[in-house]
Every structure is written in structure tokens, then in C-alpha cells.
C-alpha atoms as a PDB file:
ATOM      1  CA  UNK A   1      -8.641 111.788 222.545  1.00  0.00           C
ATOM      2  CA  UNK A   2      -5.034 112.705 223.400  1.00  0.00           C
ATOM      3  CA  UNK A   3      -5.693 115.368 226.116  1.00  0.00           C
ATOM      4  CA  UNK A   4      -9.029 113.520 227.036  1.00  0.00           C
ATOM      5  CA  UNK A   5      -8.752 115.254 230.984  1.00  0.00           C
ATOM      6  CA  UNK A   6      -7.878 118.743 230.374  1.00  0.00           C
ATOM      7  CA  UNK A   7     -11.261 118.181 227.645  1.00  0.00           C
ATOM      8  CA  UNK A   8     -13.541 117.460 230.483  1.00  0.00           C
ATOM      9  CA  UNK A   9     -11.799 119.990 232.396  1.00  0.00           C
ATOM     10  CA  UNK A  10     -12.924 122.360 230.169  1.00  0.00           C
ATOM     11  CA  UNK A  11     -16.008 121.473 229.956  1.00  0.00           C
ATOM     12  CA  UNK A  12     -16.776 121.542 233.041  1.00  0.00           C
ATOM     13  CA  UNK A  13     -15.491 124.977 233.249  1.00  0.00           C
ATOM     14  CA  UNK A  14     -17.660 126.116 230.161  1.00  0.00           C
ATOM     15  CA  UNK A  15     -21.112 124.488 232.233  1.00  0.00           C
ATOM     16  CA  UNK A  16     -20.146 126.474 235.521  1.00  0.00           C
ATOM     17  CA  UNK A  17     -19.937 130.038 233.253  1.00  0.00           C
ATOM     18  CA  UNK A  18     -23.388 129.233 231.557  1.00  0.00           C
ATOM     19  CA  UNK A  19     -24.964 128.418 234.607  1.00  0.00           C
ATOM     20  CA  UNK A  20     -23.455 132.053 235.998  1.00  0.00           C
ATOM     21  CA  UNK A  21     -24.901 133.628 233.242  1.00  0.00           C
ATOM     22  CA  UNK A  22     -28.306 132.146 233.030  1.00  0.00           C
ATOM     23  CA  UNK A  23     -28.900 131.615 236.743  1.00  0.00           C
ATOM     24  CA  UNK A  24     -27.078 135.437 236.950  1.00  0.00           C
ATOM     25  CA  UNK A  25     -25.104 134.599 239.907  1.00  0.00           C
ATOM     26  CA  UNK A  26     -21.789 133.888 241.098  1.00  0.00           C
ATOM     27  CA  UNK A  27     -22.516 130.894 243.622  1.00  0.00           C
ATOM     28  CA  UNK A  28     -22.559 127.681 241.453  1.00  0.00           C
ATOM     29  CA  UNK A  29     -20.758 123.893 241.138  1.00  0.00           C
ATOM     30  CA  UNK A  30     -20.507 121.340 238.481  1.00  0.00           C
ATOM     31  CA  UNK A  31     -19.831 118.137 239.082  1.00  0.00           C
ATOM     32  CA  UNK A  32     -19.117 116.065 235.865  1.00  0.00           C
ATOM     33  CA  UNK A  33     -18.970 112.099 236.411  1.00  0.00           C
ATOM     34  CA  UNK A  34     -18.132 110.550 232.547  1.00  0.00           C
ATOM     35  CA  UNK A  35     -17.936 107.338 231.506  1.00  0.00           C
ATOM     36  CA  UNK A  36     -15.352 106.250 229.442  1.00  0.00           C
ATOM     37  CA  UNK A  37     -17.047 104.504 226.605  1.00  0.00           C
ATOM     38  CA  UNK A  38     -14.226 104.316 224.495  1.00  0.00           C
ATOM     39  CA  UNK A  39     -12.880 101.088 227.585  1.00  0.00           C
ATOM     40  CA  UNK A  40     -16.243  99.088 226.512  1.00  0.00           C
ATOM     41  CA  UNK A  41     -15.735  99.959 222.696  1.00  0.00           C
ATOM     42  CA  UNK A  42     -12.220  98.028 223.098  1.00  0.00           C
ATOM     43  CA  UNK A  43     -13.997  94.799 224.545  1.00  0.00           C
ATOM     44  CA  UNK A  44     -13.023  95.585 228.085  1.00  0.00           C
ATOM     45  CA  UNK A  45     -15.528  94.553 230.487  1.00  0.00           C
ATOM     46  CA  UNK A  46     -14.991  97.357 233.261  1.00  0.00           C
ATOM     47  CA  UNK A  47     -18.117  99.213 233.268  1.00  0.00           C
ATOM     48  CA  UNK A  48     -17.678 101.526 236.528  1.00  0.00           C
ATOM     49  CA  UNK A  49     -14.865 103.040 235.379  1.00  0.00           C
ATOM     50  CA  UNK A  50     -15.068 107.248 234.735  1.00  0.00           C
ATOM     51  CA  UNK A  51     -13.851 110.562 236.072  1.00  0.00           C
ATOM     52  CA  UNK A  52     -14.860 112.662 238.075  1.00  0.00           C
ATOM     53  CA  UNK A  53     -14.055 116.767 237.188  1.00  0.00           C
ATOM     54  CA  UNK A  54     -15.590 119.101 238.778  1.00  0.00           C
ATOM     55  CA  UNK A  55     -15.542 123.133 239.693  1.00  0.00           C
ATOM     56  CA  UNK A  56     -16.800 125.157 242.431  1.00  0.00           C
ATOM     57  CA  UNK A  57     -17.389 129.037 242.240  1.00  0.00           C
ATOM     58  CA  UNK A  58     -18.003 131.382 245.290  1.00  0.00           C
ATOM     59  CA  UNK A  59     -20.118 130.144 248.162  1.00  0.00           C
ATOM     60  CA  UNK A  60     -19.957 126.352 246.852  1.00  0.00           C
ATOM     61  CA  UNK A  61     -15.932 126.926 247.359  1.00  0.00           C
ATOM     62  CA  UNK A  62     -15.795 126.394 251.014  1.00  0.00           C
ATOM     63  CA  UNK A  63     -14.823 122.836 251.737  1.00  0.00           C
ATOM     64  CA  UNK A  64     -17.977 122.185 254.213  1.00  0.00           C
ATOM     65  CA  UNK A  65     -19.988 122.545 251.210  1.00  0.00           C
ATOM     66  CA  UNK A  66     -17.454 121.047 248.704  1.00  0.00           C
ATOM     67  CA  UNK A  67     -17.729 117.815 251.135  1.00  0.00           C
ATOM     68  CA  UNK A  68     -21.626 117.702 250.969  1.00  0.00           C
ATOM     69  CA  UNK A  69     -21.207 116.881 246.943  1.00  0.00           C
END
């Protein structure tokens, strides 16, 4: 996938507006840690490799809380 970051990106933001909606409140975080699968498809043996996106709305914004994830 080309723009394989900005994907997750967005995905991540897409999870944090659900959660607002179903939980029906403003204060919530996702933190997205993905694998990249398509590194062992190739026959490359580094499994701990992934990224890390995440986003933080309202109270989680506040980097005392932002350090506790």
C-alpha cells in the first residue's frame, strides 16, 4: 500500500469517532500498534517490527495522561 501511514492514520481516527459516538463522550484514545505482515510475506525474518499511530481526544490529550499509554 503506497500511502500505508496516512491509512492507519485514518483509521485510527475513524476508531476514536466510533468510540465518541457509542461511548457518547468526548474523552477517548486509540492506540493502534500494527504489524507489518507484508515484511514476513517477503521472507524477512524481522518479526517485531510495526507502527505505532495513535489519537487522543479531550481529557486523554494532556501529556500526563498521554505518558501513562
Amino acid at each position: 500500500m503506497p500511502n500505508d501511514l496516512k491509512f492507519k492514520k485514518d483509521l485510527t481516527l475513524q476508531v476514536v469517532n466510533e468510540l465518541k459516538k457509542v461511548l457518547k463522550t468526548e474523552d477517548v484514545a486509540c492506540v493502534i500498534d500494527a504489524k507489518h505482515l507484508c515484511v514476513n510475506s517477503r521472507g524477512i525474518s524481522d518479526i517485531s517490527s510495526s507502527t505505532v499511530t495513535s489519537e487522543f481526544a479531550e481529557k486523554f490529550k494532556g501529556k500526563d495522561v498521554k505518558e501513562s499509554f
